[in-house]
N, C-alpha and C. Protein backbone atom coordinates (compact mmCIF):
# COMPACT_ATOMS: atom_id res chain seq x y z
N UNK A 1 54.40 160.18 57.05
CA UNK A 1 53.01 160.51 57.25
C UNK A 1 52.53 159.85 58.54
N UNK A 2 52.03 160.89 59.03
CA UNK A 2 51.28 159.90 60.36
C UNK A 2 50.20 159.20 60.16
N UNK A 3 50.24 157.96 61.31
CA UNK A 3 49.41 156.56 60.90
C UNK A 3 47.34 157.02 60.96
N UNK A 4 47.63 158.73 61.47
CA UNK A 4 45.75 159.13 61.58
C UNK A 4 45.74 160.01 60.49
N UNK A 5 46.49 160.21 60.10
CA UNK A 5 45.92 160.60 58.31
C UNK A 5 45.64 159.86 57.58
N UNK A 6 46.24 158.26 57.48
CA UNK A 6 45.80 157.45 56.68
C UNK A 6 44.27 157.46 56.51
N UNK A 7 43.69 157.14 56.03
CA UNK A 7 42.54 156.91 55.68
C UNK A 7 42.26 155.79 55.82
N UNK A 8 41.23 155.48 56.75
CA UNK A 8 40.75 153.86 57.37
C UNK A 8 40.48 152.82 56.41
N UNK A 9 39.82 153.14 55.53
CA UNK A 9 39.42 152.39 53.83
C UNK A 9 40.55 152.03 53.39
N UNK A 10 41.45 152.70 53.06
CA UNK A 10 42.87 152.65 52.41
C UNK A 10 43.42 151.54 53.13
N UNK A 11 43.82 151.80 54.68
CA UNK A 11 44.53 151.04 55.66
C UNK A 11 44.18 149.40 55.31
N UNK A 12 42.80 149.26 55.45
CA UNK A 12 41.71 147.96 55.22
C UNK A 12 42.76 147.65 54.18
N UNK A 13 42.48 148.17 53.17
CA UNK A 13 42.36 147.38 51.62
C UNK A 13 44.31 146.97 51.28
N UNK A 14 44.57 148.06 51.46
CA UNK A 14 46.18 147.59 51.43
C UNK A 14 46.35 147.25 52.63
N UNK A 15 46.39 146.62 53.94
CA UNK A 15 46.16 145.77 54.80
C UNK A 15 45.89 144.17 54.12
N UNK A 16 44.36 143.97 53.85
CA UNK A 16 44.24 142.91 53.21
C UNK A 16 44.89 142.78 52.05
N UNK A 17 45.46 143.66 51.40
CA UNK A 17 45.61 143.08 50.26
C UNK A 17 47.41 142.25 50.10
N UNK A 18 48.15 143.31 51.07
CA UNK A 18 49.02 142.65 51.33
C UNK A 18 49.14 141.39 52.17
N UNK A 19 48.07 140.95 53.14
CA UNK A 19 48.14 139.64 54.11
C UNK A 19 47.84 138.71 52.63
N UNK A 20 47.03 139.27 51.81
CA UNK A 20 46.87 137.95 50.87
C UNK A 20 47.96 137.64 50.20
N UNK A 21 48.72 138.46 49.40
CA UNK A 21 49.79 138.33 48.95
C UNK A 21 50.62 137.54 49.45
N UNK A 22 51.04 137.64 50.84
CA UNK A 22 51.94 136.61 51.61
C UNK A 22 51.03 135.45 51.56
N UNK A 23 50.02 135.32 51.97
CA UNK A 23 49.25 133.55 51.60
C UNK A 23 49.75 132.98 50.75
N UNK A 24 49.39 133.80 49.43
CA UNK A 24 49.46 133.76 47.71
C UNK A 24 51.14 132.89 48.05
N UNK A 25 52.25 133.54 48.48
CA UNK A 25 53.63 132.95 48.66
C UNK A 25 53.68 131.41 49.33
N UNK A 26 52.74 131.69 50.15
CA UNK A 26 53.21 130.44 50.92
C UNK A 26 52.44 129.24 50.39
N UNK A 27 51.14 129.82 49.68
CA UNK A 27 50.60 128.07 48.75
C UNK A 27 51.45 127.97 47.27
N UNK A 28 52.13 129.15 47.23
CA UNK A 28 53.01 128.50 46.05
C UNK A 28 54.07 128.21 46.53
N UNK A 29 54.67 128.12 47.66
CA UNK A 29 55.64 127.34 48.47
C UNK A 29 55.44 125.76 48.29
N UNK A 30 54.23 125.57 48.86
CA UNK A 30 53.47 124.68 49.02
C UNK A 30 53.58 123.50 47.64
N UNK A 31 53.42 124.49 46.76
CA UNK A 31 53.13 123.83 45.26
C UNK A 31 54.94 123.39 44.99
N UNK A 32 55.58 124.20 44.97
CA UNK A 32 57.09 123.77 44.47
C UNK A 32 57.69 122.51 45.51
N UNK A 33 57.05 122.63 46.39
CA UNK A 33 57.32 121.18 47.55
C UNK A 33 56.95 120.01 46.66
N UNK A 34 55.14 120.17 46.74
CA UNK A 34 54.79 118.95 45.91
C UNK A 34 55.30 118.77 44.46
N UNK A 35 56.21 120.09 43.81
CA UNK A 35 56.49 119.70 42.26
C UNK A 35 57.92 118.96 42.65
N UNK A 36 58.75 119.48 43.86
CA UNK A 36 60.12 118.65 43.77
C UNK A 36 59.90 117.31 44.13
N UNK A 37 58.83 116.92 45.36
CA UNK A 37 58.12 115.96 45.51
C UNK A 37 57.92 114.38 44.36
N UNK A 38 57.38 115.51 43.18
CA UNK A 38 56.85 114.64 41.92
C UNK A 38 58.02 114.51 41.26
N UNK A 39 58.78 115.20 41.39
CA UNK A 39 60.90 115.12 40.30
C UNK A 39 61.28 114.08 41.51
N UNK A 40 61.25 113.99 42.47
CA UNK A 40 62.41 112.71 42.91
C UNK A 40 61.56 111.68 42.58
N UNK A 41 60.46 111.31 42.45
CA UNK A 41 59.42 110.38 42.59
C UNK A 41 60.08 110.02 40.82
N UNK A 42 59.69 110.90 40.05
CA UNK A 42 59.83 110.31 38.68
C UNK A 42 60.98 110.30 38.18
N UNK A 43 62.22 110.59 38.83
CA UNK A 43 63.70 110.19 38.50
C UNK A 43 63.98 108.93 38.81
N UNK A 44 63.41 108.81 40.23
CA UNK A 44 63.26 107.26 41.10
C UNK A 44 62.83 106.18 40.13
N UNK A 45 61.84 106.63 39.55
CA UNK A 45 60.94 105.09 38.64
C UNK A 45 62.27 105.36 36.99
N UNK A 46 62.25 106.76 36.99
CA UNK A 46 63.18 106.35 35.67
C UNK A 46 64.26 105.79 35.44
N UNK A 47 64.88 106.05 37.31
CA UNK A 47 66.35 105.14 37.13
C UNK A 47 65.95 103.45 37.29
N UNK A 48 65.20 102.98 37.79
CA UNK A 48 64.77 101.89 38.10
C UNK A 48 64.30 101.59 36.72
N UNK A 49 63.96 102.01 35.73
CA UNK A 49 63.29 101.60 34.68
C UNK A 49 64.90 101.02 33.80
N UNK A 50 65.91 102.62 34.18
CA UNK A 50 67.06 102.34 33.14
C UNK A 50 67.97 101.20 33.48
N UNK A 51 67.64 100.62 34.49
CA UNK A 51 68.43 100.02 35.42
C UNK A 51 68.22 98.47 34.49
N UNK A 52 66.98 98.52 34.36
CA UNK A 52 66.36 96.71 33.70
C UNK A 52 66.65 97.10 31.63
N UNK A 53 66.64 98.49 31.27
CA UNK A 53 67.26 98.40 29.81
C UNK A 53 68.88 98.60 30.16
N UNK A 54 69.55 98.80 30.63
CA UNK A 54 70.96 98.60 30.55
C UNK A 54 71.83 97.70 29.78
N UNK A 55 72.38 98.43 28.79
CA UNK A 55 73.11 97.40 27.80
C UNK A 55 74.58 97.57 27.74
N UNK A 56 75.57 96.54 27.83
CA UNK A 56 76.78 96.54 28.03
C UNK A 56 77.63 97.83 26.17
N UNK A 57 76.73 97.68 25.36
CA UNK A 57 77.16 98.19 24.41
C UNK A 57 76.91 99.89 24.39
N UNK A 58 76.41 100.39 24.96
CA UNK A 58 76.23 102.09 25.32
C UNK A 58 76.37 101.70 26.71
N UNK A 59 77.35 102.03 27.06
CA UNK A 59 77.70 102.01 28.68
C UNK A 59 77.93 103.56 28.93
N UNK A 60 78.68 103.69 27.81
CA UNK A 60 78.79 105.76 28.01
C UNK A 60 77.84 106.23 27.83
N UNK A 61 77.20 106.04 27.27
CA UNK A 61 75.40 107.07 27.24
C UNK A 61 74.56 107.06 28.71
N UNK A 62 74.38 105.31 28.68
CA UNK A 62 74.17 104.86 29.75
C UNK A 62 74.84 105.81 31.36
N UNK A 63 75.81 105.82 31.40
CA UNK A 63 76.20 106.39 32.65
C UNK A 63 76.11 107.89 32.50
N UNK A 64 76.16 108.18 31.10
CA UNK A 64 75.71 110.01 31.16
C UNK A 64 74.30 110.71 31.43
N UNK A 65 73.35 109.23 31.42
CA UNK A 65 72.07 109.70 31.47
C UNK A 65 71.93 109.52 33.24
N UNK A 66 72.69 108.37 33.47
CA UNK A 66 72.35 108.14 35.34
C UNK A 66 73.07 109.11 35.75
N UNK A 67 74.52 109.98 35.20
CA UNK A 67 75.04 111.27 35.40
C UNK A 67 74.06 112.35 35.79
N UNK A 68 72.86 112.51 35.11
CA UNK A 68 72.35 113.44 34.40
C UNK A 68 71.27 113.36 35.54
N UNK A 69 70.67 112.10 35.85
CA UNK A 69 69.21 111.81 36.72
C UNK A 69 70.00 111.89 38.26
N UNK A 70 70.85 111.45 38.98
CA UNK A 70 71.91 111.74 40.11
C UNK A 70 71.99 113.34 40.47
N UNK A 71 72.37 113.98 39.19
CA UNK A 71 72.42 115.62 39.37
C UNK A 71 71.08 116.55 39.61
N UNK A 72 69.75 115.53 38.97
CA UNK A 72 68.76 116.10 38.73
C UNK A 72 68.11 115.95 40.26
N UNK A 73 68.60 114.39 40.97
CA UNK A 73 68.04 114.51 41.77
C UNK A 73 68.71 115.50 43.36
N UNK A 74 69.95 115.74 42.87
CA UNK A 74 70.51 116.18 44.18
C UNK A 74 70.30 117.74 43.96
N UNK A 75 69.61 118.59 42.33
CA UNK A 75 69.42 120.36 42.35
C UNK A 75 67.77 119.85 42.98
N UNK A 76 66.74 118.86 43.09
CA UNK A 76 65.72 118.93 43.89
C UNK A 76 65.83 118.51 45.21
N UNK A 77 66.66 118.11 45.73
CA UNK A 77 66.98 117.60 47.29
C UNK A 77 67.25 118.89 47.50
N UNK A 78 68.34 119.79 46.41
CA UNK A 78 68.57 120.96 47.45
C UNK A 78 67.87 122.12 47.54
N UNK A 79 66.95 121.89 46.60
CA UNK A 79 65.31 122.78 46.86
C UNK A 79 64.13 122.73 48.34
N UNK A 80 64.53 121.43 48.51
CA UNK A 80 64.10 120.84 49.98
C UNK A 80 65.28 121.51 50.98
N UNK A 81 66.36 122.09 50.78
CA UNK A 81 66.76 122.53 52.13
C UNK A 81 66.29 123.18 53.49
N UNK A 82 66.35 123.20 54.08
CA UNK A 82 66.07 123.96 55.09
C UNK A 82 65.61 124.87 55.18
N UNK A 83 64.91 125.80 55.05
CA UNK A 83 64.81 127.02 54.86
C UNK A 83 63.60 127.99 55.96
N UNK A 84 64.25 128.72 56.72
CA UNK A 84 63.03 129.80 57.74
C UNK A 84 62.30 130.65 57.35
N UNK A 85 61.29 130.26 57.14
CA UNK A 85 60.50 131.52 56.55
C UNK A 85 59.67 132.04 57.25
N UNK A 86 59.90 133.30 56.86
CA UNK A 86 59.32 134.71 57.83
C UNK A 86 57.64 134.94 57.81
N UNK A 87 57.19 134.75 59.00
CA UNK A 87 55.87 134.94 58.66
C UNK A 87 55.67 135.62 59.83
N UNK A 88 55.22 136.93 59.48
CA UNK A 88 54.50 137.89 60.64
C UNK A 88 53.19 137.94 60.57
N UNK A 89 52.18 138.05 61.96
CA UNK A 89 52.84 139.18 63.35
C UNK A 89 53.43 137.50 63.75
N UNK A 90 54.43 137.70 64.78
CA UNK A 90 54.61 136.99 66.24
C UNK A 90 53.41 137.11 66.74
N UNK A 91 52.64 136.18 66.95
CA UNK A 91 51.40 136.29 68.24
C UNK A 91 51.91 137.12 69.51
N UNK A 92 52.69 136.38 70.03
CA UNK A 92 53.22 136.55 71.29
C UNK A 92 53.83 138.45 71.24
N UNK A 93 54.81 138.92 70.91
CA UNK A 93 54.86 140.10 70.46
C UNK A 93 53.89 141.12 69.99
N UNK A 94 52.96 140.49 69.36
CA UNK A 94 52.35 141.50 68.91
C UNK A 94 50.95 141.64 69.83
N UNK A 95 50.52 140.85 70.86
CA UNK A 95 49.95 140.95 71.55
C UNK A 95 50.93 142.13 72.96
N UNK A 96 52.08 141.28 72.99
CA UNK A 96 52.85 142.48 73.88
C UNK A 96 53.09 143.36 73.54
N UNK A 97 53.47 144.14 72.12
CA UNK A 97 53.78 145.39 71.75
C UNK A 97 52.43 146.26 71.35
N UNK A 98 51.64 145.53 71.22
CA UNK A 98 50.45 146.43 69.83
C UNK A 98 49.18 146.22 71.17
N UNK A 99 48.66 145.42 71.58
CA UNK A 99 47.48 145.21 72.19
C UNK A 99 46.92 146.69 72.82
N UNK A 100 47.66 148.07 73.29
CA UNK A 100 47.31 148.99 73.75
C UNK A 100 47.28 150.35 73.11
N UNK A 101 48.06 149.64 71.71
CA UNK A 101 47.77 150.61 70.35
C UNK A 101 46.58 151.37 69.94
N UNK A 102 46.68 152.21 69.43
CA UNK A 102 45.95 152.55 68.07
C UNK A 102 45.76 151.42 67.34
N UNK A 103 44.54 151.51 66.44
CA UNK A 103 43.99 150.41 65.45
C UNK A 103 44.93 150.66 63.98
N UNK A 104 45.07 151.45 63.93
CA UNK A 104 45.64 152.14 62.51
C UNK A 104 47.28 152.31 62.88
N UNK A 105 47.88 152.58 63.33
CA UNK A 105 49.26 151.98 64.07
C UNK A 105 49.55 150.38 63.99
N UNK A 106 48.65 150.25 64.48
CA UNK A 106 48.73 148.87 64.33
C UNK A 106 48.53 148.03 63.27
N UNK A 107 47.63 148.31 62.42
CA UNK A 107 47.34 147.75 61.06
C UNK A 107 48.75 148.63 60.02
N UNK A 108 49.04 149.54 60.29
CA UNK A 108 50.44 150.25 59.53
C UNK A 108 51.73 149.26 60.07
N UNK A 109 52.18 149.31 61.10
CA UNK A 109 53.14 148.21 61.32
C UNK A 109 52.97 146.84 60.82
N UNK A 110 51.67 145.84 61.01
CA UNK A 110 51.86 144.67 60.06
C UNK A 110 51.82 145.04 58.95
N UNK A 111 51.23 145.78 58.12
CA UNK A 111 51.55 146.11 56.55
C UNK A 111 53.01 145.65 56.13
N UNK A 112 53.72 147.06 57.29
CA UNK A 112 55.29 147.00 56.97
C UNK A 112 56.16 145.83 57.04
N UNK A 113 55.30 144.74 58.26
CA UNK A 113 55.94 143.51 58.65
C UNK A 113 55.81 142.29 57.27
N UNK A 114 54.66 142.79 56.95
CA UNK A 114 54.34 141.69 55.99
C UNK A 114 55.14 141.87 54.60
N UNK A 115 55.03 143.30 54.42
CA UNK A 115 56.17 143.53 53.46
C UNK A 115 57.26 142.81 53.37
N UNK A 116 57.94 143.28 54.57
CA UNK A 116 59.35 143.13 54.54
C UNK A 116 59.06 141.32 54.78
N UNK A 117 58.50 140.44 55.13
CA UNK A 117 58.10 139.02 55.41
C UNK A 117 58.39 138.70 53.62
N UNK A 118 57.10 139.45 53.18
CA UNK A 118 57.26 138.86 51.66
C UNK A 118 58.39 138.93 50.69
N UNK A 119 59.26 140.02 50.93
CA UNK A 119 60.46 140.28 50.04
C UNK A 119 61.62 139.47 51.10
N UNK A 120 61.70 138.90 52.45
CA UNK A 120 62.65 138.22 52.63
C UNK A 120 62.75 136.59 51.69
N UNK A 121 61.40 136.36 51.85
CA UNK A 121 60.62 135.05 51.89
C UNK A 121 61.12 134.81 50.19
N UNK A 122 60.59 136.14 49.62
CA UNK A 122 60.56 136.19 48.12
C UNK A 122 62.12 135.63 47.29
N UNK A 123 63.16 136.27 48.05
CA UNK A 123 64.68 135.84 48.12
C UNK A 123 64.98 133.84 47.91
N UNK A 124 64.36 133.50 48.98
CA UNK A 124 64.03 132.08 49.35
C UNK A 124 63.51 131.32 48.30
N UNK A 125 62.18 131.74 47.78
CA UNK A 125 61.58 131.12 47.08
C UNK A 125 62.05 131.11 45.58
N UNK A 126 62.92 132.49 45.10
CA UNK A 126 63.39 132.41 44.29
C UNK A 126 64.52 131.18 43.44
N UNK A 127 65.19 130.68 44.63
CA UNK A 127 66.60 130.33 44.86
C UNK A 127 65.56 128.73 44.71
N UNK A 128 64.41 128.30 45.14
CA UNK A 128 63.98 127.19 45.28
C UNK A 128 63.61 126.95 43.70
N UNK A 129 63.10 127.39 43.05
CA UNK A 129 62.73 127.55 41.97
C UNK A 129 63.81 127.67 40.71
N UNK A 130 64.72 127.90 41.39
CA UNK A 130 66.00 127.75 40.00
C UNK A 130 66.70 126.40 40.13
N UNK A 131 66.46 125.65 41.47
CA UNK A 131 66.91 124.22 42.10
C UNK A 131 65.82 123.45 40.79
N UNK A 132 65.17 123.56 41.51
CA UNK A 132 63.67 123.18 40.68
C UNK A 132 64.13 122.98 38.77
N UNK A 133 63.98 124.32 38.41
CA UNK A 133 64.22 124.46 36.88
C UNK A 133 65.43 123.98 36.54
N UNK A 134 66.42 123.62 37.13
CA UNK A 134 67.92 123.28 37.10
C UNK A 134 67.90 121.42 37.33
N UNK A 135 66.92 121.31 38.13
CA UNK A 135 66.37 119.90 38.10
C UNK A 135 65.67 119.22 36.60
N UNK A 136 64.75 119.97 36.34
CA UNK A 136 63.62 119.56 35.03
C UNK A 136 64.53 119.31 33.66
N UNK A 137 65.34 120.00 33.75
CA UNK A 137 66.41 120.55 32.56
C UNK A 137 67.39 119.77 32.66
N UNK A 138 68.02 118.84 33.45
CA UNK A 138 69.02 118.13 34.02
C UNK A 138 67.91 116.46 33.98
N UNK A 139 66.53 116.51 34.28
CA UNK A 139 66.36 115.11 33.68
C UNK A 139 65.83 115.26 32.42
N UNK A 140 65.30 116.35 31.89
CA UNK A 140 64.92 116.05 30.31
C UNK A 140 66.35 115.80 29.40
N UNK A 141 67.34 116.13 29.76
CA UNK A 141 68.53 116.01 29.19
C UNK A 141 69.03 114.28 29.34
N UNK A 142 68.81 114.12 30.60
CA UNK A 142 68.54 112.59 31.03
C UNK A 142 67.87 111.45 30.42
N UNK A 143 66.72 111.84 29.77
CA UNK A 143 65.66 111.14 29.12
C UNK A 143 66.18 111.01 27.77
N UNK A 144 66.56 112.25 26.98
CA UNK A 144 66.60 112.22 26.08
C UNK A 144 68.04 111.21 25.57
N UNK A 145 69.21 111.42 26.75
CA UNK A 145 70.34 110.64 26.13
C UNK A 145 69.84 109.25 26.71
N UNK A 146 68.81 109.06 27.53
CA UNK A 146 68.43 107.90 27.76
C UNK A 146 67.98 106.62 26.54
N UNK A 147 67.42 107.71 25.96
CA UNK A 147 66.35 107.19 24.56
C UNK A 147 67.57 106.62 23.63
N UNK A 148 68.51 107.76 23.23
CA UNK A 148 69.71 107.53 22.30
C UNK A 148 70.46 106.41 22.91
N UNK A 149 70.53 106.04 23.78
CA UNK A 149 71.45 104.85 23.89
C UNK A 149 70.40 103.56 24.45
N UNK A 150 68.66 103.37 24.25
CA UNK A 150 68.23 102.50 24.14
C UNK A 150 68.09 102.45 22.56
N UNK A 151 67.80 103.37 21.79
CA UNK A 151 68.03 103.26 20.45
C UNK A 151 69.16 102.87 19.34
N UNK A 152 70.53 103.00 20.39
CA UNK A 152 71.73 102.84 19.64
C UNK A 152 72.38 101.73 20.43
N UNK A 153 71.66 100.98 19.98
CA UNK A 153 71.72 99.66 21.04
C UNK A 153 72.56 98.65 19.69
């Protein structure tokens, strides 16, 4: 379909509605930072906590739970990797390619950019989030054999 049939209203609204959507991604980016943030922080105080109950008589529990908080902390370190995320327009580009455009050409191409931004991005964020849940699940497992071998003391 060509970009002057669209309908200008239309363009607007799915325009904005997709730039929000990508926001929407990147403050919940934002949020899984500060949640892996809060998992090394509270593995940190829990190993330091297990460190002063340590009893020579559960030494195997003992080392399955620092097993357990070690693993928990290295699936949230690797939630922190590196990662590029796609965020369109390029200023620079899109001032050189679009500036002599059509308005509606132009609002149709970032649509498409932002799209394809959000489903690369979406890939990314996915993969951060199973680090994450692979973390939570790896110290509640931690805690709990923690408890059993301050209890089976």
């Amino acid at each position: 379909m060509n970009e002057d049939k669209y309908p200008l209203e239309t363009l607007e609204l799915v325009y904005n509605e997709v730039k929000d959507a990508l926001n929407t991604q990147f403050q919940s980016l934002d949020g899984l930072n500060t949640k892996a943030s809060v998992i090394v922080g509270f593995v940190g105080v829990i190993i330091g906590i297990s460190l002063n109950l340590y009893s020579h008589s559960n030494s195997y529990l003992f080392g399955s739970c620092m097993t357990l908080f070690l693993t928990s902390i290295f699936f949230t370190l690797s939630s922190y990797k590196v990662e590029s995320y796609w965020r369109d327009p390029d200023p620079r580009k899109l001032t050189e390619n679009y500036l002599m455009e059509n308005d509606k050409k132009v609002k149709k191409q970032l649509i498409d950019n932002f799209i394809q931004s959000f489903e690369d991005n979406k890939t990314k964020i996915d993969k951060k989030v199973k680090y994450i849940n692979y973390s939570l699940i790896l110290l509640f497992m931690g805690l709990i054999v923690l408890t059993l071998s301050i209890f089976l003391k």
